[in-house]
N, C-alpha and C. Protein backbone atom coordinates (compact mmCIF):
# COMPACT_ATOMS: atom_id res chain seq x y z
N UNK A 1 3.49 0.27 -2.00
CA UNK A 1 3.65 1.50 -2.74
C UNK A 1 3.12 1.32 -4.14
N UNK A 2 2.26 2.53 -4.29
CA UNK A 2 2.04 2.04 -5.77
C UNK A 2 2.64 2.87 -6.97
N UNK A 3 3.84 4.04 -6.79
CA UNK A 3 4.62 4.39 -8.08
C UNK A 3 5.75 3.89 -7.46
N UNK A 4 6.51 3.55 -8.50
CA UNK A 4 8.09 2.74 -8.45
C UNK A 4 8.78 3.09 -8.65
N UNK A 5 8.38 4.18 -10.17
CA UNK A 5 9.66 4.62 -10.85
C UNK A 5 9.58 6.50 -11.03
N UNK A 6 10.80 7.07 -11.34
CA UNK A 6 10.46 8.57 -11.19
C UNK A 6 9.57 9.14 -12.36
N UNK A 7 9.31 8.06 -13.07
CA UNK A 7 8.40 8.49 -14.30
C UNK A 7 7.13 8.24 -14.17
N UNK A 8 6.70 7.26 -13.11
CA UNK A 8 5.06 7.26 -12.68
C UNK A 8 4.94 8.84 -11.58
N UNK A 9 5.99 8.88 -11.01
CA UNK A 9 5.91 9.85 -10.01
C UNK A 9 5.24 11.32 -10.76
N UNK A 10 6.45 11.31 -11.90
CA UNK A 10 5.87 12.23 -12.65
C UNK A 10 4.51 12.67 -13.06
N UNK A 11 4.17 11.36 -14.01
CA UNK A 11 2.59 11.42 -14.16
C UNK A 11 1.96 11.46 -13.08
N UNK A 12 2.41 10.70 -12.17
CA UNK A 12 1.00 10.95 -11.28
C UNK A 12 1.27 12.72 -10.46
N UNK A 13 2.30 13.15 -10.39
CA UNK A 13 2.43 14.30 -10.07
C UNK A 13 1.41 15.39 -10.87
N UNK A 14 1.77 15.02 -11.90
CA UNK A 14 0.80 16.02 -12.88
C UNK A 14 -0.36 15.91 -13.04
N UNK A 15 -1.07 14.81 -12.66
CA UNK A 15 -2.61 14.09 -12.83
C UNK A 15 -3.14 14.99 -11.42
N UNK A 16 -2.20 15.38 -10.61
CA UNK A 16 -2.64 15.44 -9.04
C UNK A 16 -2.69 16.90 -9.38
N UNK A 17 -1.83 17.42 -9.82
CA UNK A 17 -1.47 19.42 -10.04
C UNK A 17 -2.65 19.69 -11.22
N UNK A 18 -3.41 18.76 -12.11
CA UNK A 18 -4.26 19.21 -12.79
C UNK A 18 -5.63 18.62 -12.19
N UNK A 19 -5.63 18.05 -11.16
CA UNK A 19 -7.12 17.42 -10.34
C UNK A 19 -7.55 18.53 -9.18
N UNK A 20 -6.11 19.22 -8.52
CA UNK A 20 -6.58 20.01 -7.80
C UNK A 20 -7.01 21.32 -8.47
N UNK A 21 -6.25 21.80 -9.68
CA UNK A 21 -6.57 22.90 -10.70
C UNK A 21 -8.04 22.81 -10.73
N UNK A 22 -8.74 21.61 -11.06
CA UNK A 22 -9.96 21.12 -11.44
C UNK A 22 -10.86 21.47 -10.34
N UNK A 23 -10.39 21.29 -9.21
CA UNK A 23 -11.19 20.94 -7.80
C UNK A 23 -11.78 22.26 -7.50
N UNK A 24 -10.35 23.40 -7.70
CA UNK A 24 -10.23 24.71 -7.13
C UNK A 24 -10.98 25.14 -8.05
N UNK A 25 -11.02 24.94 -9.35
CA UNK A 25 -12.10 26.09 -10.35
C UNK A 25 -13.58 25.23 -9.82
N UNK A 26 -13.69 24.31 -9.97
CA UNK A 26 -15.38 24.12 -9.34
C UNK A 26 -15.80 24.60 -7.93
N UNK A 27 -14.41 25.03 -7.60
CA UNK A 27 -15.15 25.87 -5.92
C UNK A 27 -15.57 27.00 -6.29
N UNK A 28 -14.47 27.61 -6.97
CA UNK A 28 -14.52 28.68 -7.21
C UNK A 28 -15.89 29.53 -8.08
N UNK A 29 -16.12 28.44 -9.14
CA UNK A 29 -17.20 28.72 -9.82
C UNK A 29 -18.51 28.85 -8.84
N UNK A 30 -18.44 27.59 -7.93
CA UNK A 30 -19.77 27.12 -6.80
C UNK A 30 -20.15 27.89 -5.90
N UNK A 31 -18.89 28.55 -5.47
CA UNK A 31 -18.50 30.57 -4.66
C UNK A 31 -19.27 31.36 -5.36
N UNK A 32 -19.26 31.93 -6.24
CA UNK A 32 -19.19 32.63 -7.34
C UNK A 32 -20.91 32.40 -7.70
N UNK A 33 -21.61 31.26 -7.73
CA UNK A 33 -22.76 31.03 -8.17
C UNK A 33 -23.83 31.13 -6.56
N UNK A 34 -22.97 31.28 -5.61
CA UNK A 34 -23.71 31.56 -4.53
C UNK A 34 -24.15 29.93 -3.64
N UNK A 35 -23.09 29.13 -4.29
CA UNK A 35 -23.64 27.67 -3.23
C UNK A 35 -23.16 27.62 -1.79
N UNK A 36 -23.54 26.81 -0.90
CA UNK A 36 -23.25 26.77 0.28
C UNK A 36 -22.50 25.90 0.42
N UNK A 37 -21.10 25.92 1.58
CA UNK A 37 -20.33 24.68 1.79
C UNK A 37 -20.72 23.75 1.45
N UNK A 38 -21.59 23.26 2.26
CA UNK A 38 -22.53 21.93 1.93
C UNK A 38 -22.72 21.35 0.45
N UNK A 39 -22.70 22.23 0.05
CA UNK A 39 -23.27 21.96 -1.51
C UNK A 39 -22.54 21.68 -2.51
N UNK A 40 -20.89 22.29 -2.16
CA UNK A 40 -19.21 22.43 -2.98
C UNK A 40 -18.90 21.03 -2.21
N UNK A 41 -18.52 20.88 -1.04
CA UNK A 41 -18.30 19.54 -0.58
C UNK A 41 -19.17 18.42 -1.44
N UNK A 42 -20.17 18.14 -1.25
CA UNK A 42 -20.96 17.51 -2.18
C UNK A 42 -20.37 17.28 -3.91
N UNK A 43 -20.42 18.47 -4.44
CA UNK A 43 -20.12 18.82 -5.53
C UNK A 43 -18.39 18.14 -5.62
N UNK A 44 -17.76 18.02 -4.73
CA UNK A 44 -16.00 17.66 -4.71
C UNK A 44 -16.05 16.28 -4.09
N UNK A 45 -16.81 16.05 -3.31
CA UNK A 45 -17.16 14.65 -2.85
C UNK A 45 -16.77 13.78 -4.02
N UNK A 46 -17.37 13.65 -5.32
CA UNK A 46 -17.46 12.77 -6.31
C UNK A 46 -16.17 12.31 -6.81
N UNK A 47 -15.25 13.23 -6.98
CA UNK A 47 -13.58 13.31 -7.01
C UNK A 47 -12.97 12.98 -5.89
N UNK A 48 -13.19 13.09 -4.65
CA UNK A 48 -12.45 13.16 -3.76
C UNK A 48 -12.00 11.65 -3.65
N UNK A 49 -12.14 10.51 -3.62
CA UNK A 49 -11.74 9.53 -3.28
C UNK A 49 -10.50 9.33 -4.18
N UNK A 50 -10.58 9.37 -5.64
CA UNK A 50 -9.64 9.24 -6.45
C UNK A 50 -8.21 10.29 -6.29
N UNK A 51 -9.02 11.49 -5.76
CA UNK A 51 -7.97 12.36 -5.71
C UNK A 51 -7.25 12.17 -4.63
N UNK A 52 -8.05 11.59 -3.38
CA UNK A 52 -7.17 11.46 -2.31
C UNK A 52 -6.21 10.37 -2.50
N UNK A 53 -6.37 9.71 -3.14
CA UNK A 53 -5.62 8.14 -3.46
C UNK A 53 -4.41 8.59 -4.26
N UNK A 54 -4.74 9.86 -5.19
CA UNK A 54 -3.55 10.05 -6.13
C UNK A 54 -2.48 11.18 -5.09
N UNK A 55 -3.24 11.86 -4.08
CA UNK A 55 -2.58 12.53 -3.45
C UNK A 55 -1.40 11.72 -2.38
N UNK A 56 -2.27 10.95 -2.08
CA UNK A 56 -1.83 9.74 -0.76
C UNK A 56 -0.04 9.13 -1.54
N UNK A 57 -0.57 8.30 -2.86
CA UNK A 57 0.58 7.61 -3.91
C UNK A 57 2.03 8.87 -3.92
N UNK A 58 1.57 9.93 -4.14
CA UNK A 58 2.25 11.16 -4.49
C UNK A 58 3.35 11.19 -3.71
N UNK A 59 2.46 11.80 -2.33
CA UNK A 59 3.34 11.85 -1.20
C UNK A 59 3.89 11.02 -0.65
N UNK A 60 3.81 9.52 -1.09
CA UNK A 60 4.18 8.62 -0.07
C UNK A 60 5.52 8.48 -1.06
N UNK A 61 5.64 8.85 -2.44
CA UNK A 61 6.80 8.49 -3.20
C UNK A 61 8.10 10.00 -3.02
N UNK A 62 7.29 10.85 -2.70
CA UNK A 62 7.94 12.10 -1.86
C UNK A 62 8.87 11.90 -0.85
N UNK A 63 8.26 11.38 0.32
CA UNK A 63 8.51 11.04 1.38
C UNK A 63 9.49 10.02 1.27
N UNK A 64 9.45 8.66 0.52
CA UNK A 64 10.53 7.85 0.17
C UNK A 64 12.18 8.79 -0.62
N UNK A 65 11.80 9.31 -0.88
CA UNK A 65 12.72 9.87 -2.14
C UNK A 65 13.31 10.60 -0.69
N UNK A 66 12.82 11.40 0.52
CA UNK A 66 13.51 12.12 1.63
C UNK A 66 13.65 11.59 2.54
N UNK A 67 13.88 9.90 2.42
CA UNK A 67 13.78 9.07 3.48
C UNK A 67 12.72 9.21 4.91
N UNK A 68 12.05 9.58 4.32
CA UNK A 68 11.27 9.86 5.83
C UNK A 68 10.49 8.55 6.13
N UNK A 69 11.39 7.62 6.48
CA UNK A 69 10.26 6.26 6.98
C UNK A 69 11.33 5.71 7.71
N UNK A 70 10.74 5.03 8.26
CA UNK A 70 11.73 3.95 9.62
C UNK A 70 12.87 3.64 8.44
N UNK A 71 13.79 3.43 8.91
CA UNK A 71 14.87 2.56 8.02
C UNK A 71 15.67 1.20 8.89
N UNK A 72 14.84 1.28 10.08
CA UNK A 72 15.76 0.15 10.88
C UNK A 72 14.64 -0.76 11.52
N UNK A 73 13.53 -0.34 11.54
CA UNK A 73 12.29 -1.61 12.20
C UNK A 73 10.99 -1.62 11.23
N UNK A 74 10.15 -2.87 9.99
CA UNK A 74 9.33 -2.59 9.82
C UNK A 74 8.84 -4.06 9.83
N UNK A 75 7.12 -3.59 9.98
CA UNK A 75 6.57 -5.15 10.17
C UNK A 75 6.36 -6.36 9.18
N UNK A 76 6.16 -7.05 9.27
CA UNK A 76 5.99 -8.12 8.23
C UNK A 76 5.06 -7.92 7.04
N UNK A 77 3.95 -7.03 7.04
CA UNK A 77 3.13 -6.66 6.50
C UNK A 77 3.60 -5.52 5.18
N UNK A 78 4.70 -4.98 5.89
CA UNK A 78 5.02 -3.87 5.29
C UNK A 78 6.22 -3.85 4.74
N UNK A 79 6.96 -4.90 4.94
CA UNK A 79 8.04 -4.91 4.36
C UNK A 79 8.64 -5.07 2.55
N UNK A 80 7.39 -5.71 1.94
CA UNK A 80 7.65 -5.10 0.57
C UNK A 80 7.93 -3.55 0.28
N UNK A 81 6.71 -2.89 0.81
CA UNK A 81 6.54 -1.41 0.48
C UNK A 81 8.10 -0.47 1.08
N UNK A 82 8.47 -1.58 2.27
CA UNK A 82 10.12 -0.92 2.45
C UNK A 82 11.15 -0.95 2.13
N UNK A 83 11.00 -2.65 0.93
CA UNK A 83 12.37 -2.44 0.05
C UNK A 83 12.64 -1.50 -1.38
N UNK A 84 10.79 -1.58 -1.23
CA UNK A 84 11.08 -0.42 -2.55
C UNK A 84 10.89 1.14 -2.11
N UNK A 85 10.95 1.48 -0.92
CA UNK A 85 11.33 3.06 -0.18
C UNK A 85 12.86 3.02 -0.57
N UNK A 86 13.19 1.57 -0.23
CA UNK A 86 14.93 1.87 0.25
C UNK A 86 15.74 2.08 -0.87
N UNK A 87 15.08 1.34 -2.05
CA UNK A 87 15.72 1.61 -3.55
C UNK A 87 15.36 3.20 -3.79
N UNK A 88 13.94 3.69 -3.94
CA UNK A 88 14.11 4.95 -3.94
C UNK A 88 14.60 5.73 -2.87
N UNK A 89 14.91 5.77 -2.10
CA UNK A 89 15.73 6.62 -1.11
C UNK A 89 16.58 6.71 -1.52
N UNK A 90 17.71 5.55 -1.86
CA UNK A 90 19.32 5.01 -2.32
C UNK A 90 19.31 5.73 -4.04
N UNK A 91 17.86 6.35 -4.39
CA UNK A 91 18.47 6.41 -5.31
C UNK A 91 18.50 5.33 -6.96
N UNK A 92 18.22 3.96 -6.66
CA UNK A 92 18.77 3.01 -7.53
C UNK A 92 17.33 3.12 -8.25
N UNK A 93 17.73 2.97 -9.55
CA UNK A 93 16.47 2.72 -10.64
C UNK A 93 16.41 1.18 -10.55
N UNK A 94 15.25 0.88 -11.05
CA UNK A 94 14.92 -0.79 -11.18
C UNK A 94 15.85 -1.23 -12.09
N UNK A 95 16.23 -0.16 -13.59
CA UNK A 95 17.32 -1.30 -13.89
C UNK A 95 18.71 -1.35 -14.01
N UNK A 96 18.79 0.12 -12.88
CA UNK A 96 20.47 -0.49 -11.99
C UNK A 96 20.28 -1.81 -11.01
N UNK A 97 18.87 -1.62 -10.50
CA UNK A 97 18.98 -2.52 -9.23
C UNK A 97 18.21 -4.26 -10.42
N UNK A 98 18.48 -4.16 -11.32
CA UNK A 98 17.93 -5.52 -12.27
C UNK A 98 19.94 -5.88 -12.53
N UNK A 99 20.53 -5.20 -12.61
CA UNK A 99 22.11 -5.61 -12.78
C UNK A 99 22.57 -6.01 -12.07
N UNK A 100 22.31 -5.34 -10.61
CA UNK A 100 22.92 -5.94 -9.21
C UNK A 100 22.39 -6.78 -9.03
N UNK A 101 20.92 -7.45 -9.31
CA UNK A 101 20.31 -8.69 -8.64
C UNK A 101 20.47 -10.07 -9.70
N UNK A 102 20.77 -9.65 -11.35
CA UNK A 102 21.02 -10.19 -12.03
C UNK A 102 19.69 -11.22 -12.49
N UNK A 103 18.81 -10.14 -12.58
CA UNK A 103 17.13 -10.35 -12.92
C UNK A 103 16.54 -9.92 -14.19
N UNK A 104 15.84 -10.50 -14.77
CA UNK A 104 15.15 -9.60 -15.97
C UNK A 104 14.18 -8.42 -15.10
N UNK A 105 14.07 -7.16 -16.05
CA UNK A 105 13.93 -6.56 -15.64
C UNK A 105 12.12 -6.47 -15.34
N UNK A 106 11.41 -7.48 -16.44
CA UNK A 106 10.38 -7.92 -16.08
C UNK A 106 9.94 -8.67 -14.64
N UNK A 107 10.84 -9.29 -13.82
CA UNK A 107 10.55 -9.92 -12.76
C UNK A 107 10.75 -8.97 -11.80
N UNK A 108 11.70 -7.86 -11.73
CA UNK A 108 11.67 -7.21 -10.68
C UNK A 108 10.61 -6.35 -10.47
N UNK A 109 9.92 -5.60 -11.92
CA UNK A 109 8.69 -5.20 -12.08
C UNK A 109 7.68 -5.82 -11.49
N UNK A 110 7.57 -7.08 -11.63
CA UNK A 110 6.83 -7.76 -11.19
C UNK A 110 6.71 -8.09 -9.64
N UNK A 111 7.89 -8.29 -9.55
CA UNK A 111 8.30 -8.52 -8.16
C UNK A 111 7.67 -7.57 -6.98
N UNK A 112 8.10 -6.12 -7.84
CA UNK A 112 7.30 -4.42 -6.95
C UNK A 112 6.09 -4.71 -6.99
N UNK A 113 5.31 -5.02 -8.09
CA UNK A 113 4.24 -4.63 -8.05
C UNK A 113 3.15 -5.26 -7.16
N UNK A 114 4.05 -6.36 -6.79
CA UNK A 114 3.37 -7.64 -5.49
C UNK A 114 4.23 -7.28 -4.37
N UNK A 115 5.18 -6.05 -4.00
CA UNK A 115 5.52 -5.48 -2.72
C UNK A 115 6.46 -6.94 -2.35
N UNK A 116 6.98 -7.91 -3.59
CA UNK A 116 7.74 -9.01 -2.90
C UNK A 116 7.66 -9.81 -2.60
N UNK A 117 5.86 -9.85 -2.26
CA UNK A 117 5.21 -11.20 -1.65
C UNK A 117 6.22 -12.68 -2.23
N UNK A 118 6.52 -13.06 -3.46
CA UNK A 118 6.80 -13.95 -3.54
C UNK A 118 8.46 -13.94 -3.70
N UNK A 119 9.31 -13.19 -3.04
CA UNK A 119 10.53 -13.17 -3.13
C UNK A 119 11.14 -14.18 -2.00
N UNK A 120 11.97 -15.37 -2.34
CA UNK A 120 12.64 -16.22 -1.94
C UNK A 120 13.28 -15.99 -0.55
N UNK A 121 13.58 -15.96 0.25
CA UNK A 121 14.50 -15.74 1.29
C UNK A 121 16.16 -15.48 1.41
N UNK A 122 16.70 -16.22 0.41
CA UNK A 122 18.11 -16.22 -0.30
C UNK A 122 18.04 -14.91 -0.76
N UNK A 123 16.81 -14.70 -2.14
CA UNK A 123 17.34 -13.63 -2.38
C UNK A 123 16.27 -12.48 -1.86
N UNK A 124 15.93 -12.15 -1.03
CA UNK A 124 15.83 -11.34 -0.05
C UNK A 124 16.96 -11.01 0.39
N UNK A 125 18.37 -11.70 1.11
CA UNK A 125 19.06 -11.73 2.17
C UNK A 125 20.06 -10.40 1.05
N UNK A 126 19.92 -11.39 -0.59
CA UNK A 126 20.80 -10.44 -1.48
C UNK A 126 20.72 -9.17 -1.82
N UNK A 127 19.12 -9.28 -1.86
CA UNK A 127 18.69 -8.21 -2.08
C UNK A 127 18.92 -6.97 -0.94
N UNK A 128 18.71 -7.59 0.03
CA UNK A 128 18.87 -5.94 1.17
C UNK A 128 20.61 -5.91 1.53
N UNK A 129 21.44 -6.50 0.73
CA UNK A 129 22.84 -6.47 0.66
C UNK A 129 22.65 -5.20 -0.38
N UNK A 130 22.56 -5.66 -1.03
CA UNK A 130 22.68 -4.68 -2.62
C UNK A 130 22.20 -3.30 -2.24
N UNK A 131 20.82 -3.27 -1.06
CA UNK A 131 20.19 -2.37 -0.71
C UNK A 131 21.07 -1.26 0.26
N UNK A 132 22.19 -1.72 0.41
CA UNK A 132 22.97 -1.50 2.36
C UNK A 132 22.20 -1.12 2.93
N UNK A 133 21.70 -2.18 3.19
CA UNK A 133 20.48 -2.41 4.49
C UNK A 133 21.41 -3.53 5.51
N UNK A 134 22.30 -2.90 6.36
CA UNK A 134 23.30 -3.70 7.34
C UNK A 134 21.97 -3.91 8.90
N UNK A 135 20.87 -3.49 9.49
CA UNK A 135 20.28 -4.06 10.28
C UNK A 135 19.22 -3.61 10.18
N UNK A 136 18.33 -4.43 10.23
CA UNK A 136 16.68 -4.52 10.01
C UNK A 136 16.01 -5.28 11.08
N UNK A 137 15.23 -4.68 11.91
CA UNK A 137 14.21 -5.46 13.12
C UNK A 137 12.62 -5.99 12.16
N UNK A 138 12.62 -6.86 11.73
CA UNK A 138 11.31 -7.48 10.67
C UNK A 138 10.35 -7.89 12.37
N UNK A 139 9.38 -7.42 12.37
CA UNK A 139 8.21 -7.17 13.26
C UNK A 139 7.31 -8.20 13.14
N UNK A 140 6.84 -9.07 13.55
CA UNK A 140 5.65 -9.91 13.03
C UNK A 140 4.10 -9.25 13.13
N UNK A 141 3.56 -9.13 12.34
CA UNK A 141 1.87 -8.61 12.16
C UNK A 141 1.11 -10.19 12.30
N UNK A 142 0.40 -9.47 13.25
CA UNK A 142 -1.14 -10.58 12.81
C UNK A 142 -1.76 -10.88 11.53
N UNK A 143 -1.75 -11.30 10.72
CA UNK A 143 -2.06 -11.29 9.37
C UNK A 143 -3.87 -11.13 9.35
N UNK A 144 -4.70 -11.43 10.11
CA UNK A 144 -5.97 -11.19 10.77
C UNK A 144 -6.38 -9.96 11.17
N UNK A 145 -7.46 -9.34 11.21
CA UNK A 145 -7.84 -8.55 11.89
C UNK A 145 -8.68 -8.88 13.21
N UNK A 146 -8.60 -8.28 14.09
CA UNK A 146 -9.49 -8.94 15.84
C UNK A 146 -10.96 -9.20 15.19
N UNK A 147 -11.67 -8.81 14.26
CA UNK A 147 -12.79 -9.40 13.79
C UNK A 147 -12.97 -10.93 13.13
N UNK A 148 -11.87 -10.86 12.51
CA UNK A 148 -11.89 -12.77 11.95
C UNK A 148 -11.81 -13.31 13.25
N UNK A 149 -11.29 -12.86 14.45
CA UNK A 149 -10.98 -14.13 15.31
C UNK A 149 -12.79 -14.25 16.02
N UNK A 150 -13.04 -13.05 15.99
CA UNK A 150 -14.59 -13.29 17.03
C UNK A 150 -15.64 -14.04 15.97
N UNK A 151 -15.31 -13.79 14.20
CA UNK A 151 -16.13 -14.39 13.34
C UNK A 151 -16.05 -16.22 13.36
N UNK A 152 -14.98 -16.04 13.62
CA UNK A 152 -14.25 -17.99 13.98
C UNK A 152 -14.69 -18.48 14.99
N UNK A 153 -15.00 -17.95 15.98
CA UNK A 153 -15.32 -18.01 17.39
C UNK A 153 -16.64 -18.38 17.44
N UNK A 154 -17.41 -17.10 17.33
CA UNK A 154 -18.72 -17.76 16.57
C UNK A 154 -19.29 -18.85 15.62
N UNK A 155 -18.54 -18.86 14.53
CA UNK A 155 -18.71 -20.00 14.15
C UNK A 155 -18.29 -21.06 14.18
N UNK A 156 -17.33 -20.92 15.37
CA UNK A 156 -17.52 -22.87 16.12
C UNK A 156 -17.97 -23.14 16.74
N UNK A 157 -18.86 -22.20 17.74
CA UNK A 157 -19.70 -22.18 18.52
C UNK A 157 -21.18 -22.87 17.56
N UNK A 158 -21.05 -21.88 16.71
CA UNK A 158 -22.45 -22.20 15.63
C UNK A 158 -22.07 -24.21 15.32
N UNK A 159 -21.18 -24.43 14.85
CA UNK A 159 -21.00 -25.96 14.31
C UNK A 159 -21.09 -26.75 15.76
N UNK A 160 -20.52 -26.35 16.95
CA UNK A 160 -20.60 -26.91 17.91
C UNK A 160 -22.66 -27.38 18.17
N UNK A 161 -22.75 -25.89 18.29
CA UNK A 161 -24.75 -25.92 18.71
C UNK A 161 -24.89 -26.97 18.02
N UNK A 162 -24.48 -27.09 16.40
CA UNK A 162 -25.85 -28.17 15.94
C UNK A 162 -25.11 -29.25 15.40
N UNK A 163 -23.88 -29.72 15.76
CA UNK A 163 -23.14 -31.12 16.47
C UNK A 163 -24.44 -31.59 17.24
N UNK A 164 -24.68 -30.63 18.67
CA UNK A 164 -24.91 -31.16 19.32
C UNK A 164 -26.75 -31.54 19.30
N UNK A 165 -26.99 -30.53 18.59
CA UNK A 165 -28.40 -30.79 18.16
C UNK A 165 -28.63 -32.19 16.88
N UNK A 166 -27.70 -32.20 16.35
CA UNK A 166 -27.63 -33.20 15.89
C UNK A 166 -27.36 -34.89 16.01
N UNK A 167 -26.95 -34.83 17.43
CA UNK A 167 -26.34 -36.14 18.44
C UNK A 167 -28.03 -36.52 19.11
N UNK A 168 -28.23 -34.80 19.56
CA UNK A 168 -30.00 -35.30 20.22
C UNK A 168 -30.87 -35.89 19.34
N UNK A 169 -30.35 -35.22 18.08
CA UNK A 169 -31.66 -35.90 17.24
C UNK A 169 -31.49 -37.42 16.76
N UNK A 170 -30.26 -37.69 16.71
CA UNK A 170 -30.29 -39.27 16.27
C UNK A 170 -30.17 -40.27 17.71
N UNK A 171 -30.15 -39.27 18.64
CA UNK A 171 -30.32 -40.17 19.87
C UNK A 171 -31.51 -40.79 20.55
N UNK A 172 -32.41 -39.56 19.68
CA UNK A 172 -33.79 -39.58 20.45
C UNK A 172 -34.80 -39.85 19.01
């Protein structure tokens, strides 16, 4: 997740309500001047990635805030992004939830902003106490995608070939 707190939500709420303001008057103008779909798409294309990203952040901190995400099975991959749904769902600001964990409030910051990666196991266990998080199914992910394995594959095949081209040549 990338807003944490209800005050990024904010901004980015408003960055998003004045990008589409933005979007809609360049259609409107592009209407108006006689361009063709083709040409407004184009013309919104250039924004669109950023905007979709701020739209995407938006809603996904929406959606946390109305619990709308699994709350009882998530995968290994994803499980940072679900302890900080569960604080915003519950409600808890980072520095109610910096009192209960008995953290500076810099590390827990820190902590979000890496989704957890480096959070201990101990206090993990504390942390989804504090969370009332009473049962959780943690999923294992492939950490790989099916392309690294055929890229590996190949290239032991590749070190294998010229092993062996290399045995002929000092043999012969």
């Amino acid at each position: 997740m990338k807003i944490l707190t209800d005050e990024q939500y904010q901004r980015e709420k408003a960055k998003l309500e004045k990008m589409t303001e933005e979007r809609e008057k360049i259609r409107h103008e592009m209407e108006k001047e006689g361009a063709s779909e083709e040409e407004i798409k184009v013309a919104l294309f250039m924004s669109s990635a950023f905007y979709d990203d701020v739209k995407f952040n938006v809603e996904e901190y929406e959606k946390a805030i109305a619990g709308n995400f699994d709350k009882e099975n998530v995968t290994t991959d994803k499980l940072g992004s679900f302890l900080i749904k569960m604080r915003i769902w519950k409600g808890i600001t980072q520095e109610e939830l910096v009192e209960k964990l008995h953290i500076p409030l810099h590390q827990l910051e820190k902590l979000e902003r890496d989704e957890y990666q480096a959070l201990p196991l101990a206090q993990l266990h504390h942390l989804l106490f504090v969370l009332g998080v009473e049962k959780l199914n943690v999923i294992p992910t492939d950490p790989y995608p099916p392309q690294f394995y055929e890229w590996m594959e190949k290239r032991k095949t590749d070190i294998e070939t010229a092993a062996t081209k290399e045995k002929k040549k000092q043999a012969g």
